[in-house]
N, C-alpha and C. Protein backbone atom coordinates (compact mmCIF):
# COMPACT_ATOMS: atom_id res chain seq x y z
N UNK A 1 -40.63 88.66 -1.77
CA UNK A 1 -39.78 88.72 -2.95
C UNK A 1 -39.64 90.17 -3.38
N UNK A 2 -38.51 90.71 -3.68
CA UNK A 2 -38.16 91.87 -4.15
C UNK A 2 -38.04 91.71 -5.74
N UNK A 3 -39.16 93.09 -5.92
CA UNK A 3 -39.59 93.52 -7.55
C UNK A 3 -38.44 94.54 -7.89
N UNK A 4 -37.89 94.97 -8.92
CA UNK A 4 -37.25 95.75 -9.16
C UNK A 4 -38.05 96.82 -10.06
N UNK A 5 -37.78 97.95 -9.50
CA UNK A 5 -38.42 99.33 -10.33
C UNK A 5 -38.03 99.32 -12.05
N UNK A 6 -39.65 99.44 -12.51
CA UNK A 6 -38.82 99.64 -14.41
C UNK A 6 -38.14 99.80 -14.51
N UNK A 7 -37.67 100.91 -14.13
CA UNK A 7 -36.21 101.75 -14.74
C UNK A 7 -35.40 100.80 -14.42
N UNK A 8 -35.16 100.13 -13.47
CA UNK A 8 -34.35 99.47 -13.51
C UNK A 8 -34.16 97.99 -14.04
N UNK A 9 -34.96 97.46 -14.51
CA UNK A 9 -35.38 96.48 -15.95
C UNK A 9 -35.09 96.95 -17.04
N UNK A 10 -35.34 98.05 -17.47
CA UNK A 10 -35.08 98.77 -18.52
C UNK A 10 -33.56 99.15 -18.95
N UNK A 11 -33.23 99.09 -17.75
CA UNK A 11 -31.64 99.55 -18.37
C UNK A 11 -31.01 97.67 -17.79
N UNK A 12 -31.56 97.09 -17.78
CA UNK A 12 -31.07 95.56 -17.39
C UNK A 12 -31.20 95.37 -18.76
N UNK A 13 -32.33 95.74 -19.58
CA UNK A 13 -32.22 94.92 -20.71
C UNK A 13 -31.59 95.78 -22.01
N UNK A 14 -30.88 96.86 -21.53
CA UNK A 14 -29.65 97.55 -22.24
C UNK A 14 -28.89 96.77 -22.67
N UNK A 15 -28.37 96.62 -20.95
CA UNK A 15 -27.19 96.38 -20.73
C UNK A 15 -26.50 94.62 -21.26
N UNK A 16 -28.06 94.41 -20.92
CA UNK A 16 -27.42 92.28 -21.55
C UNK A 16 -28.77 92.10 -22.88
N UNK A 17 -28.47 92.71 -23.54
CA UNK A 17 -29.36 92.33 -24.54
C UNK A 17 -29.01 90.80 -25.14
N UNK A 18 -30.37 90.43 -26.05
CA UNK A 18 -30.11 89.10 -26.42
C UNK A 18 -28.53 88.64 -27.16
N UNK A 19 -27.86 87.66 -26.76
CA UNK A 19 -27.04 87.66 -27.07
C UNK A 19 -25.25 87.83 -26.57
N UNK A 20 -25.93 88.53 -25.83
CA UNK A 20 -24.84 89.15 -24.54
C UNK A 20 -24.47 87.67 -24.34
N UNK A 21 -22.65 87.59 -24.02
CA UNK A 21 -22.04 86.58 -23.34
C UNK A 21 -21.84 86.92 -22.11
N UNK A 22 -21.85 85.82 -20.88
CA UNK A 22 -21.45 85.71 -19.33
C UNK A 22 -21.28 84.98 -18.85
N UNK A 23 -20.22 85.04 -18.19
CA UNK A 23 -19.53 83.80 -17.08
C UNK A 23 -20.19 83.92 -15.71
N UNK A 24 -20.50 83.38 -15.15
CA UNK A 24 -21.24 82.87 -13.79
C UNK A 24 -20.39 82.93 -12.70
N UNK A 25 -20.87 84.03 -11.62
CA UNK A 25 -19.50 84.69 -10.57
C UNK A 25 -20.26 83.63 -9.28
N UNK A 26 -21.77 84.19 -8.99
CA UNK A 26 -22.10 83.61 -8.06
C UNK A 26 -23.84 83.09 -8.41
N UNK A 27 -23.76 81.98 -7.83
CA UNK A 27 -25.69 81.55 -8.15
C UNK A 27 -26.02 80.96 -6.64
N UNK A 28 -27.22 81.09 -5.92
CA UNK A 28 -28.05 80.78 -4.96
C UNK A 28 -28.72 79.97 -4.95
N UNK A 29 -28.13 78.56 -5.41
CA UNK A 29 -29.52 77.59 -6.03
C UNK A 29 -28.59 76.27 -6.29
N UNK A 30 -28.88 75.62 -5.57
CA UNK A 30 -28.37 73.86 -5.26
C UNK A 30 -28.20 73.41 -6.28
N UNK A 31 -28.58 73.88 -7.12
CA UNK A 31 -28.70 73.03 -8.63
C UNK A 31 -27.98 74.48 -9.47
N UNK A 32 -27.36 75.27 -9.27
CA UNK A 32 -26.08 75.96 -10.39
C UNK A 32 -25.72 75.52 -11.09
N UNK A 33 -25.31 76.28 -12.37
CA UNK A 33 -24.23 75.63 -13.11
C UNK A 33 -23.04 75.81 -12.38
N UNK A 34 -21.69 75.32 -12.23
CA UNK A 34 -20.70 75.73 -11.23
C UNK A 34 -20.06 76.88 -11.92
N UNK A 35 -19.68 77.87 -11.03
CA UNK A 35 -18.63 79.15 -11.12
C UNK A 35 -17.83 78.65 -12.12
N UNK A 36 -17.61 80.21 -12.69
CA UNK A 36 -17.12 80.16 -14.02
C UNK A 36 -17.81 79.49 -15.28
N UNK A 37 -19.16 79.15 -15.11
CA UNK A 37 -19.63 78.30 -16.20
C UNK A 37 -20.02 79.83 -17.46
N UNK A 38 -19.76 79.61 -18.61
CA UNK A 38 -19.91 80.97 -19.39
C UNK A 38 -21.94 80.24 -20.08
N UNK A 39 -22.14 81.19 -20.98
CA UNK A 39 -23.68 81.51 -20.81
C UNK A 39 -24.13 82.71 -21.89
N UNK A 40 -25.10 82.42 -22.72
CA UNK A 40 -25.62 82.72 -23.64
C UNK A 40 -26.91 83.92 -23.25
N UNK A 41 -27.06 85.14 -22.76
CA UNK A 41 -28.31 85.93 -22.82
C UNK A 41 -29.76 85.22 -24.02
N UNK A 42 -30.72 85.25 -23.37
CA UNK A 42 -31.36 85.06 -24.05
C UNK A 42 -33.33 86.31 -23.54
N UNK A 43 -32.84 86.99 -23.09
CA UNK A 43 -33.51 87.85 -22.11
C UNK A 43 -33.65 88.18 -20.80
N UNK A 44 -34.48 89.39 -20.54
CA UNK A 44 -34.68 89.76 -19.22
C UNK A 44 -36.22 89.83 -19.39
N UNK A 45 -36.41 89.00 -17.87
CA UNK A 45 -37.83 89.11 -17.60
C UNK A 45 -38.35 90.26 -16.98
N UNK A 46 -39.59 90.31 -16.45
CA UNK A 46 -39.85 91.55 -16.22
C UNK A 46 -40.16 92.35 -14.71
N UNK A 47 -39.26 90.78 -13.89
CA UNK A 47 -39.01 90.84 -12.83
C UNK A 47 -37.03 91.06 -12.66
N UNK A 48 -36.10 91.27 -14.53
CA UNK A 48 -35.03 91.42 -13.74
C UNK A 48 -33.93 90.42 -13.75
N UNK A 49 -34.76 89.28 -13.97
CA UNK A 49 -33.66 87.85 -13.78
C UNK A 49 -33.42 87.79 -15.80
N UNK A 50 -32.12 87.60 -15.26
CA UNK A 50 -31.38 87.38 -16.73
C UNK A 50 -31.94 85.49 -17.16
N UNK A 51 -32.38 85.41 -18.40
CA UNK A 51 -32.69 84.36 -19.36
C UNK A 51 -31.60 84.08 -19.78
N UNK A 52 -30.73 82.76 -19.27
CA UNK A 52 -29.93 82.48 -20.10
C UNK A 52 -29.14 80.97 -20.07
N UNK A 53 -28.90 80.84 -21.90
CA UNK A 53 -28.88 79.58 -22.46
C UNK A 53 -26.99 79.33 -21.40
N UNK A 54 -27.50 78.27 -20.33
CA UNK A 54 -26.00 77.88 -20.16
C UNK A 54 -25.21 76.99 -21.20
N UNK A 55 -23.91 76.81 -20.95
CA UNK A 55 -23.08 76.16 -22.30
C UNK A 55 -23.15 74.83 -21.58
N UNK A 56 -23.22 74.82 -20.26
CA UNK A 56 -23.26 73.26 -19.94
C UNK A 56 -24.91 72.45 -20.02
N UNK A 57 -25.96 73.33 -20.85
CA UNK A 57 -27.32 72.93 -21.11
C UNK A 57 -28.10 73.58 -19.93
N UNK A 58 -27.84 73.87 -18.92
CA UNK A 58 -28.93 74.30 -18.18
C UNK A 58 -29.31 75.51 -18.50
N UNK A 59 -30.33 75.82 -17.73
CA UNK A 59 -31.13 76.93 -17.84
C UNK A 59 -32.07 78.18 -16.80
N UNK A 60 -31.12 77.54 -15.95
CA UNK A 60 -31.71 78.29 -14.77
C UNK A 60 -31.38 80.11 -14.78
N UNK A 61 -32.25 80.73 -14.27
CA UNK A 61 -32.01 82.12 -14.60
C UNK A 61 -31.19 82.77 -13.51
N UNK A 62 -30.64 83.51 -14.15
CA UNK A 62 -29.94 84.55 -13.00
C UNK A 62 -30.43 85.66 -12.33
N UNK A 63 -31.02 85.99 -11.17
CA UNK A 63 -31.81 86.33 -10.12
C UNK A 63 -31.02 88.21 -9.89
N UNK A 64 -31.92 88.71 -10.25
CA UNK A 64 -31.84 90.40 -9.98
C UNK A 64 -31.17 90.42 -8.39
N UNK A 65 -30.23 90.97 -8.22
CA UNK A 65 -29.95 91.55 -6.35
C UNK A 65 -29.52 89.59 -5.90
N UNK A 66 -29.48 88.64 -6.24
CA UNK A 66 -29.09 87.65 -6.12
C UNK A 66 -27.91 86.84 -6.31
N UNK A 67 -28.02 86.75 -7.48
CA UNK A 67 -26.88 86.26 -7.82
C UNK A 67 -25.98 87.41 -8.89
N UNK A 68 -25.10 86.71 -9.55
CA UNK A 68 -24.01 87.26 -9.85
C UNK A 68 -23.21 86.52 -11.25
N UNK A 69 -23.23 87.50 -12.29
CA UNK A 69 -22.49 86.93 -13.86
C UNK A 69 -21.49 88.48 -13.92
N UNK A 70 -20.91 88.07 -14.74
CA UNK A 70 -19.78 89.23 -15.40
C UNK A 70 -20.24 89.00 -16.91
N UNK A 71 -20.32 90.44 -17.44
CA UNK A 71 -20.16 90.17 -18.76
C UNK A 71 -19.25 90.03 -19.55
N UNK A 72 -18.98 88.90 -20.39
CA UNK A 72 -18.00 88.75 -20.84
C UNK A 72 -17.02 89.62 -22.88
N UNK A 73 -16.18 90.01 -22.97
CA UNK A 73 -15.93 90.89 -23.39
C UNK A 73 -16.41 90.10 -25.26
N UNK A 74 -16.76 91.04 -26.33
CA UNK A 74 -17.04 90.62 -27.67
C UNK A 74 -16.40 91.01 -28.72
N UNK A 75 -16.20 90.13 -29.65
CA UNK A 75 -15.26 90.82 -30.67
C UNK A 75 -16.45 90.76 -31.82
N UNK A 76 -16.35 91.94 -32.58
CA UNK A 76 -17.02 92.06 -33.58
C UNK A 76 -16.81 92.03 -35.17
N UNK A 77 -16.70 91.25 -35.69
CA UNK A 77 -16.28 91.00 -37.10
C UNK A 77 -17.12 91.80 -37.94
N UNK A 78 -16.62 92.48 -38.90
CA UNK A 78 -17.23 93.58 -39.89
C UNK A 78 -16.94 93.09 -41.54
């Protein structure tokens, strides 16, 4: 199994902090939510794989160098 270097956890959990929205490009795992399913951040572990609440209830994580989400764009109300 491939670990990913801090630094590069560290700027993973920049980049999708809690909260972060994403749609699901590609997943490695028989049991996916299917492509295009969108998805709630809820962390990065400390191996890398994104934590996150799917909208269709699952919960399977998204895998560092594996699979594949887009982040999806946010509007911010002030």
């Amino acid at each position: 199994m491939y670990f990913p270097k801090k630094e590069i956890v560290e700027r993973l959990r920049k980049e999708y902090p809690v909260g972060t929205r994403v749609v699901l490009l590609r997943m490695d795992d028989v049991q996916a939510p299917q492509k295009g399913t969108k998805g709630t951040v809820r962390g990065v572990d400390d191996i890398g794989s994104l934590l996150v609440d799917w909208d269709n209830g699952s919960g399977l994580n998204v895998i560092y160098g594996i699979d594949k989400v887009k982040k999806l764009d946010t509007v911010k109300t002030i």
